[in-house]
Protein backbone atom coordinates (compact mmCIF):
# COMPACT_ATOMS: atom_id res chain seq x y z
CA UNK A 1 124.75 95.75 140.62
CA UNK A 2 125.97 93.44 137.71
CA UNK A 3 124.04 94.35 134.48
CA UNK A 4 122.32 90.92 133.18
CA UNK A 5 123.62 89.13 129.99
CA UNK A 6 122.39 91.25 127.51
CA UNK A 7 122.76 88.67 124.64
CA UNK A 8 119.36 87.18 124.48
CA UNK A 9 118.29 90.46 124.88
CA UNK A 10 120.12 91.53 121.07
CA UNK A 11 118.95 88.27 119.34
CA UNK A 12 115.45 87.82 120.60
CA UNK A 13 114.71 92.01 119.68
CA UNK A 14 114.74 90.15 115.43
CA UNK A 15 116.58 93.27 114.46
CA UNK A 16 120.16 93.14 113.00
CA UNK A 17 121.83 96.41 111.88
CA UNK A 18 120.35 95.75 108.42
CA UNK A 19 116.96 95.54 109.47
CA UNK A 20 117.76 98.22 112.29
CA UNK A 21 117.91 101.12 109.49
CA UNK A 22 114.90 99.96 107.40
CA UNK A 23 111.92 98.60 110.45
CA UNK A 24 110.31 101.28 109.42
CA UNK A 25 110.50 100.70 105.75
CA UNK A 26 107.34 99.31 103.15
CA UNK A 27 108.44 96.46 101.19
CA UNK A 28 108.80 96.58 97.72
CA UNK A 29 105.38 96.20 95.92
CA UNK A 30 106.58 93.91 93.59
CA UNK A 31 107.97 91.14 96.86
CA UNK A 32 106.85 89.05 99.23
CA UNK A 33 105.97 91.01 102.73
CA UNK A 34 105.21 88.37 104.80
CA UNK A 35 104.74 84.24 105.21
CA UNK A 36 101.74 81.87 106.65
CA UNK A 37 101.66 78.71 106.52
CA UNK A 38 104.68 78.20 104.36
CA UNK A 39 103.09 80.53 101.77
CA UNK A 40 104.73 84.03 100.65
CA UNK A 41 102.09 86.69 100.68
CA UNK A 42 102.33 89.57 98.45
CA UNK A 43 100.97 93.42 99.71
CA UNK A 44 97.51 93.50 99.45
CA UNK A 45 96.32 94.88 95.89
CA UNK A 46 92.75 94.82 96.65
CA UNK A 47 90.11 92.03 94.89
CA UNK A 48 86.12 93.12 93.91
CA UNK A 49 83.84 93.05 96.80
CA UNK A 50 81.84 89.78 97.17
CA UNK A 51 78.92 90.74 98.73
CA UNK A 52 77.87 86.92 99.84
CA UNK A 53 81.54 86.53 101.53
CA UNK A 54 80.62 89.71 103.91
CA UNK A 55 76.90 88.58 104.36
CA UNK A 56 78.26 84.83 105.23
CA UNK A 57 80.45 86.60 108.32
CA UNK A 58 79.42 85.08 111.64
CA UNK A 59 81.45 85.81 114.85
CA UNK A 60 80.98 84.18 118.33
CA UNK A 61 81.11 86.99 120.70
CA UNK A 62 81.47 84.69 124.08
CA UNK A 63 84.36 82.42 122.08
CA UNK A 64 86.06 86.16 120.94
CA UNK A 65 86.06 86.70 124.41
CA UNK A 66 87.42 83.56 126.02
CA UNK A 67 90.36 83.46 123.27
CA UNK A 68 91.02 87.25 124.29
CA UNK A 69 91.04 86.90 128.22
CA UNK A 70 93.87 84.15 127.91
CA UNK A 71 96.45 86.69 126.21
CA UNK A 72 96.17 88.75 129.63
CA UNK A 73 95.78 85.64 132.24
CA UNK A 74 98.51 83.17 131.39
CA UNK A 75 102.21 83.71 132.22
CA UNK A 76 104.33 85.98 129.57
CA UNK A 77 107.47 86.54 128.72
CA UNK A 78 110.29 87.61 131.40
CA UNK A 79 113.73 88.76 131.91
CA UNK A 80 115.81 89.30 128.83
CA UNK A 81 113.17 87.71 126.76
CA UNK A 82 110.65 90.60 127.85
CA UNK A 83 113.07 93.09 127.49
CA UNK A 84 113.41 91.74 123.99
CA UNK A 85 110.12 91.78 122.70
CA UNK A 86 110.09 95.38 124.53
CA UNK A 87 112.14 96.53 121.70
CA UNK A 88 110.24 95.10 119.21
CA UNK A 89 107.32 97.25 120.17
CA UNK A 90 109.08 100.53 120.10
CA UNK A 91 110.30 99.64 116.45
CA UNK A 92 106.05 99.34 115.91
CA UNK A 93 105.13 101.96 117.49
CA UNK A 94 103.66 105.49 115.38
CA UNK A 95 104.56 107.90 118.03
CA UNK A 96 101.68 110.25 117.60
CA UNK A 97 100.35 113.58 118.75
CA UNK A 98 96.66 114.54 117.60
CA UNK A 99 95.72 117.45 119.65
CA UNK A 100 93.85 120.65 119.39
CA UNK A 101 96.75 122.15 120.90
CA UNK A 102 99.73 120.77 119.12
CA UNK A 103 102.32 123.25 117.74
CA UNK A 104 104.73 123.24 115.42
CA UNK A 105 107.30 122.54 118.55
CA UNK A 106 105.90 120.05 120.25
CA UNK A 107 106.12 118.10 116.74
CA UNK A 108 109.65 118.79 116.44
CA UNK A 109 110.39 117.13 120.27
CA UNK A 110 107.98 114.74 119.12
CA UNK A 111 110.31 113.53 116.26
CA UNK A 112 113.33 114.46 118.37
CA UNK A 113 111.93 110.73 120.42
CA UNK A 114 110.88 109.25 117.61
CA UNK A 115 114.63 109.12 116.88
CA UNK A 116 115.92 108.00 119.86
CA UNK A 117 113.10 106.25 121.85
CA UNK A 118 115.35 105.19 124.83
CA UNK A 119 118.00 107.38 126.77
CA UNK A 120 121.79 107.25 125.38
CA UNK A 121 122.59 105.72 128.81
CA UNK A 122 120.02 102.91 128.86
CA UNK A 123 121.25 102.22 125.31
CA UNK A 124 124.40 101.75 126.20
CA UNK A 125 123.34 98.96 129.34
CA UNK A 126 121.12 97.38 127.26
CA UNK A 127 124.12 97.17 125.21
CA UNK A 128 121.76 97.41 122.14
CA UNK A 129 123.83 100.45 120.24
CA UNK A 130 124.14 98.51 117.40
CA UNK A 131 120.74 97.77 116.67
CA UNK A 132 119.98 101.60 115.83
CA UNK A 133 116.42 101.52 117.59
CA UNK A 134 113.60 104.00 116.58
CA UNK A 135 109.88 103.88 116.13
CA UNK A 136 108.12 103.15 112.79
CA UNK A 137 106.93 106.40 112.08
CA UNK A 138 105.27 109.86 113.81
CA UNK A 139 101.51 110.21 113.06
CA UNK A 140 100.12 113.74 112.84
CA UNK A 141 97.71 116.37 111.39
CA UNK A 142 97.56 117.52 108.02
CA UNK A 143 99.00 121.02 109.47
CA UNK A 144 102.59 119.40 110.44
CA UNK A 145 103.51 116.93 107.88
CA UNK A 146 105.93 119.19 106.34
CA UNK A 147 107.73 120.11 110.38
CA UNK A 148 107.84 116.54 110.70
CA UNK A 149 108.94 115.46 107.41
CA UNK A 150 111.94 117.91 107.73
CA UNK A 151 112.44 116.80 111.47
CA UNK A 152 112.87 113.09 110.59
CA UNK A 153 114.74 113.73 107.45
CA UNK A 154 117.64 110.85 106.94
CA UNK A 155 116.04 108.80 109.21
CA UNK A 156 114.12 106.16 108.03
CA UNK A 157 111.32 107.51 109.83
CA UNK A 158 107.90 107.33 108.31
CA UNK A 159 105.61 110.20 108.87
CA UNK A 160 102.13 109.50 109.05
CA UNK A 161 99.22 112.00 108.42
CA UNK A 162 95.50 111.26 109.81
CA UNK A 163 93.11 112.54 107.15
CA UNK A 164 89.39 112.36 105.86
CA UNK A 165 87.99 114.66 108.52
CA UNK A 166 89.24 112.88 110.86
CA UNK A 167 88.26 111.61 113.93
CA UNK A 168 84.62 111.79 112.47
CA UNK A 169 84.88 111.41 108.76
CA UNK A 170 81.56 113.15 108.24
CA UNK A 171 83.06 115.71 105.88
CA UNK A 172 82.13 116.21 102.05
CA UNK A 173 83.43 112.65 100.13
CA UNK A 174 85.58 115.61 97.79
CA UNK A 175 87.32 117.63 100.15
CA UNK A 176 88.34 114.12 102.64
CA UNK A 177 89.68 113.36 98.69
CA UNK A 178 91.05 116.28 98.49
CA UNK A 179 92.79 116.35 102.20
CA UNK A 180 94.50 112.98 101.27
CA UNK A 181 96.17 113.85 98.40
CA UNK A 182 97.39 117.36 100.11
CA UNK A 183 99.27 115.48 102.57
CA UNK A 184 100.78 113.15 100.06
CA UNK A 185 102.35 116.19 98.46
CA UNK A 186 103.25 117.16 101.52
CA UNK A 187 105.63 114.71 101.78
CA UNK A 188 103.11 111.71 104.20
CA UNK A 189 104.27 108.14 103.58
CA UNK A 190 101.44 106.88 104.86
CA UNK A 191 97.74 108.21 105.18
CA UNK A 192 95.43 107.07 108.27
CA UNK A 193 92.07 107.62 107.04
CA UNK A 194 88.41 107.19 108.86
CA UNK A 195 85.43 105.55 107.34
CA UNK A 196 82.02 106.54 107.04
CA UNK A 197 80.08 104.75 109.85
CA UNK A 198 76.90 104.67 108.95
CA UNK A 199 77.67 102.82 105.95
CA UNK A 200 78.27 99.92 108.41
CA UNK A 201 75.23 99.95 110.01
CA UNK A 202 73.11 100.41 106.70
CA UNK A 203 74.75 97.47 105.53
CA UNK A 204 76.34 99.20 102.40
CA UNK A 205 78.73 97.50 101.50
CA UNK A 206 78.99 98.46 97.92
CA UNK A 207 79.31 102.25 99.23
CA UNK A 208 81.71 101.68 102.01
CA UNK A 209 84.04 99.57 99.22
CA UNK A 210 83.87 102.28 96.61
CA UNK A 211 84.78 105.21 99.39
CA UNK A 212 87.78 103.30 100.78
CA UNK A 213 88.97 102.52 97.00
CA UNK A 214 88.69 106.31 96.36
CA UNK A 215 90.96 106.62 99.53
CA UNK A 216 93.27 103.96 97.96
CA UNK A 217 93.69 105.32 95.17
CA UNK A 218 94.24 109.40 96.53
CA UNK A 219 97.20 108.22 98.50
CA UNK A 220 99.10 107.17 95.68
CA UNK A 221 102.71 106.12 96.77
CA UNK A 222 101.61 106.36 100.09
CA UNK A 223 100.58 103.50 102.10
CA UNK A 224 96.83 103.21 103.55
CA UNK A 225 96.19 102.83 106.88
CA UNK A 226 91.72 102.26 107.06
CA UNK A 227 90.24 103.13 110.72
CA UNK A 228 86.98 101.08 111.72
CA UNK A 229 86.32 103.27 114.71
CA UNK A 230 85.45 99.70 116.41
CA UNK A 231 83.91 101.73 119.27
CA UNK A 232 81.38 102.39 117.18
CA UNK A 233 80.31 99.79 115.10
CA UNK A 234 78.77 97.82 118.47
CA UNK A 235 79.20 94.56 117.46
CA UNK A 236 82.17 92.15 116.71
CA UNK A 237 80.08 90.94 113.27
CA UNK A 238 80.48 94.53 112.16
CA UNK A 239 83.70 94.91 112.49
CA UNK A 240 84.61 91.35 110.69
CA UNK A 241 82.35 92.93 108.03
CA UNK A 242 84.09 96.55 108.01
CA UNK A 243 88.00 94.91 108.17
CA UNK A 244 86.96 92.54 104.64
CA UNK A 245 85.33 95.40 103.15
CA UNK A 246 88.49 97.49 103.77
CA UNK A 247 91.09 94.90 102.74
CA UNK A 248 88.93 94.33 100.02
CA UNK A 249 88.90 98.02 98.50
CA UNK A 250 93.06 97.12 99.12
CA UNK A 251 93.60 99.02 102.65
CA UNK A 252 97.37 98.09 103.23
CA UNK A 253 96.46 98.41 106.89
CA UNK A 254 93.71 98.02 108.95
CA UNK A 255 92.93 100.10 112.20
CA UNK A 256 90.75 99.80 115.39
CA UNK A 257 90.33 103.52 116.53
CA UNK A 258 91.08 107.04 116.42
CA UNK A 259 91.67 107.09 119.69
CA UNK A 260 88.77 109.48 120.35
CA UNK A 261 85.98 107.34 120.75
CA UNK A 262 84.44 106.03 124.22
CA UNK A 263 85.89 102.57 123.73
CA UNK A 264 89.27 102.39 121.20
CA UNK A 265 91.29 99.06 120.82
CA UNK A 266 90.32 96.07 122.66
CA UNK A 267 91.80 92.75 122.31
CA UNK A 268 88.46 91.13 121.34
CA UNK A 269 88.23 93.39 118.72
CA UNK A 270 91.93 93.23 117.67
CA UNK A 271 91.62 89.22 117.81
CA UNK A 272 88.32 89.45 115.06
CA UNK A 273 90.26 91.96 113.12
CA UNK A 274 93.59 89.77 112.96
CA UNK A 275 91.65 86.66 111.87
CA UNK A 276 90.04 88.44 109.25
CA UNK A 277 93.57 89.27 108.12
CA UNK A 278 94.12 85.67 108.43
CA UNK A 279 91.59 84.61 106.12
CA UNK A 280 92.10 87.05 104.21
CA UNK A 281 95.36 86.27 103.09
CA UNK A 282 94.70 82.36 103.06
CA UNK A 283 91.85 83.36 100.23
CA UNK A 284 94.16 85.55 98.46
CA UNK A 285 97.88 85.39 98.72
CA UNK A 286 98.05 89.12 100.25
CA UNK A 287 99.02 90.68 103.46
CA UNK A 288 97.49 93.20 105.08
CA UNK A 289 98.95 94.94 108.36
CA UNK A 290 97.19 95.67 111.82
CA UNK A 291 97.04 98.92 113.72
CA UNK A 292 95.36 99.05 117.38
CA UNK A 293 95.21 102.49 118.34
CA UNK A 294 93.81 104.33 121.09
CA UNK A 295 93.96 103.36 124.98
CA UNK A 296 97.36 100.90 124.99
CA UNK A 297 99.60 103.05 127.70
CA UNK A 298 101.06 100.19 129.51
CA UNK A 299 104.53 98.33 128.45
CA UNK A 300 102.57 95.42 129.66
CA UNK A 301 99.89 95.67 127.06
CA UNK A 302 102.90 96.03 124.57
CA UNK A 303 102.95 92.69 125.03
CA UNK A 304 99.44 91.74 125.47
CA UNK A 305 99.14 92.71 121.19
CA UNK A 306 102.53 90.98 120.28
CA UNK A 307 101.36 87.85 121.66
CA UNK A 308 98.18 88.13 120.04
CA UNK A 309 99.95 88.80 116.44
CA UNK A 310 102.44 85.99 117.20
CA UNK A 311 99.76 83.57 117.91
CA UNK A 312 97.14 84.38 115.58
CA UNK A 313 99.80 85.12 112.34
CA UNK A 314 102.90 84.14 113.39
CA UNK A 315 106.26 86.28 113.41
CA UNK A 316 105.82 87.95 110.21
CA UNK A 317 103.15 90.14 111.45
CA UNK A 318 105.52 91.23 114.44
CA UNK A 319 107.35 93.75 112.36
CA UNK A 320 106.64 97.25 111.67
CA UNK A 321 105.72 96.44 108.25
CA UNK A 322 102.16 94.36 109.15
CA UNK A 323 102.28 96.02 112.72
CA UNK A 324 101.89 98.95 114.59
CA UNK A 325 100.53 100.53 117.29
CA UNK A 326 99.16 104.14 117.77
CA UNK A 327 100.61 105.30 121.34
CA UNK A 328 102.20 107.96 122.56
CA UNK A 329 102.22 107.27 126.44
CA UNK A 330 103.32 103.90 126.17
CA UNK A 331 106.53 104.78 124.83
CA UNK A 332 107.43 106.13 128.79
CA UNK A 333 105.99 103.35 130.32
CA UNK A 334 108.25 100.78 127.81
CA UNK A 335 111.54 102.94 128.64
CA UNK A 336 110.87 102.54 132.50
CA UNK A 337 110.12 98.68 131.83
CA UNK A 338 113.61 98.73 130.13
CA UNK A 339 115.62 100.51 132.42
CA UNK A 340 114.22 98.08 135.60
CA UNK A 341 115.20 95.40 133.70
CA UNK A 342 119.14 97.03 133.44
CA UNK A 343 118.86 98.08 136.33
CA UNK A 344 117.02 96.14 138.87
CA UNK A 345 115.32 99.90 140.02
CA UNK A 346 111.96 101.84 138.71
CA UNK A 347 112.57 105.52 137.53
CA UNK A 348 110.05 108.46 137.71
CA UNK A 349 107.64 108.53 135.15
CA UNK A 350 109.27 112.38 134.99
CA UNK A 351 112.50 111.39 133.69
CA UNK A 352 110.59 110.16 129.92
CA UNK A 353 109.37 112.57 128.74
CA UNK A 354 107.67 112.03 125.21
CA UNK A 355 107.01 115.56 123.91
């Protein structure tokens, strides 16, 4: 068989071998991160919490839905142009393992993918060796930050650390303090923390704001990643609330699950969350990224929550510095995608292993 023009395939992936060896990289503080509307927005720093702004939040639940339903109805992208964007994901993906049974190995194989996401061979029929492909960063526990900060060494390779007694966050405010600023000297670039619920549904806002700035403010260096746990706040309103709240306490990211609730990222909820960004950085000049996390396993979702961020923010917010997505599974299901697409055949899911 005659392996398609890979061309479009090199250009429409955004990633020259510049920004090949630093998608995984945090702007500069001090620079622009991202554009809307012809504006340069600057990482988000955090403004005081305006209590009428969050009470003022409305959201049309039916009209959330309706928006959301056309991202998975109308025709996507295809051929080269798929295979393209395909790319993009893996470069904003945090590869993650959070299980009561991970070792110190699996971690290591873990990173070992992280690395190199897609098989030498597909690579090289791709013909996309130059772009130096690799995921965003590897998100674990507290326990393996150190095996996979050595494992990712040289790499550009972020590692990410869940924290704050996670997935519940219903540990003493000190010690989820405490567990933050461990993992920072450990050696976490970035720190995905969990709020306090119930501080959502008894409205306090003033709490929930002086929490997340204590988390802000623990990590240090490190970049914030805020989860909602959106699959349990029950309603869309709440989780506009929660995602101002957070950006407004200065989360650098906000995220939809741990990935251990009953319901994790929707598009609904992703679409309320990512228009919250929106307004937020109209109002303020500052950026904050988006993290869906939990339940996205298919290649075609991939591109379900690429869509969304192109439409809703535009192409800045397609890059692993405003964008990522916690997955682990996904990853197989993207390299099988890929190697149809060079190959005009479907592999076993066998032959990807993650970790």
């Amino acid at each position: 068989m005659t392996p398609p023009d890979k061309t479009p395939v090199m250009r429409d992936a955004g990633l020259d071998q510049r920004s090949a060896t630093t998608s995984g990289a945090i702007s500069p503080f001090d620079t622009a991160i991202a554009q809307y509307g012809g504006r340069e927005l600057q990482p988000n720093r955090g403004i005081p919490l305006n209590l009428d702004r969050i009470d003022a939040v409305r959201v049309n639940t039916s009209a959330a839905e309706r928006r959301a339903q056309t991202l998975v109805t109308r025709r996507t992208v295809k051929k080269e142009w798929q295979a393209a964007w395909l790319l993009r994901a893996i470069t904003c993906m945090d590869l993650t393992t959070l299980s009561g049974d991970d070792t110190e190995e699996r971690v290591r194989r873990l990173c070992a993918k992280a690395r190199q996401p897609i098989q030498q061979e597909l690579v090289q029929r791709l013909g996309v060796e130059s772009l130096g492909i690799k995921v965003a960063a590897v998100c674990v526990y507290h326990a393996f930050v150190e095996t996979a900060r050595r494992a990712v060494e040289g790499s550009g390779i972020h590692v990410a650390a869940v924290s704050t007694g996670f997935p519940a966050g219903l540990s003493p405010l000190p010690e989820r303090v405490n567990e933050i600023r461990r993992s920072v000297e450990a050696g976490a670039d970035e720190i995905d923390v969990v709020i306090t619920r119930a501080h959502v549904f008894g409205a306090r806002w003033q709490t929930l704001y002086d929490e997340i700035a204590m988390f802000k403010n623990a990590c240090g260096p490190a970049h914030l990643k805020v989860i909602l746990g959106t699959g349990d706040l029950l309603t869309l309103r709440n989780v506009a609330r929660a995602s101002l709240v957070a950006m407004m306490a200065g989360a650098d990211f906000i995220k939809t699950s741990t990935g251990k609730e009953a319901v994790n990222a929707t598009l609904p909820v992703s679409l309320v969350m990512v228009r919250a960004i929106r307004e937020y950085a109209q109002e303020t000049g500052m950026a904050v990224g988006f993290k869906p996390a939990g339940g996205i396993r298919t290649a075609k979702q991939a591109l379900e929550w690429l869509a969304l961020m192109k439409e809703e923010l535009g192409t800045s917010w397609m890059k692993a510095e405003l964008f990522r997505f916690g997955a682990s599974g996904m990853l197989a299901d993207i390299e099988r995608q890929l190697a149809h697409f060079a190959t005009g055949r479907y592999s076993a899911e066998y032959r990807h292993p993650i970790a």
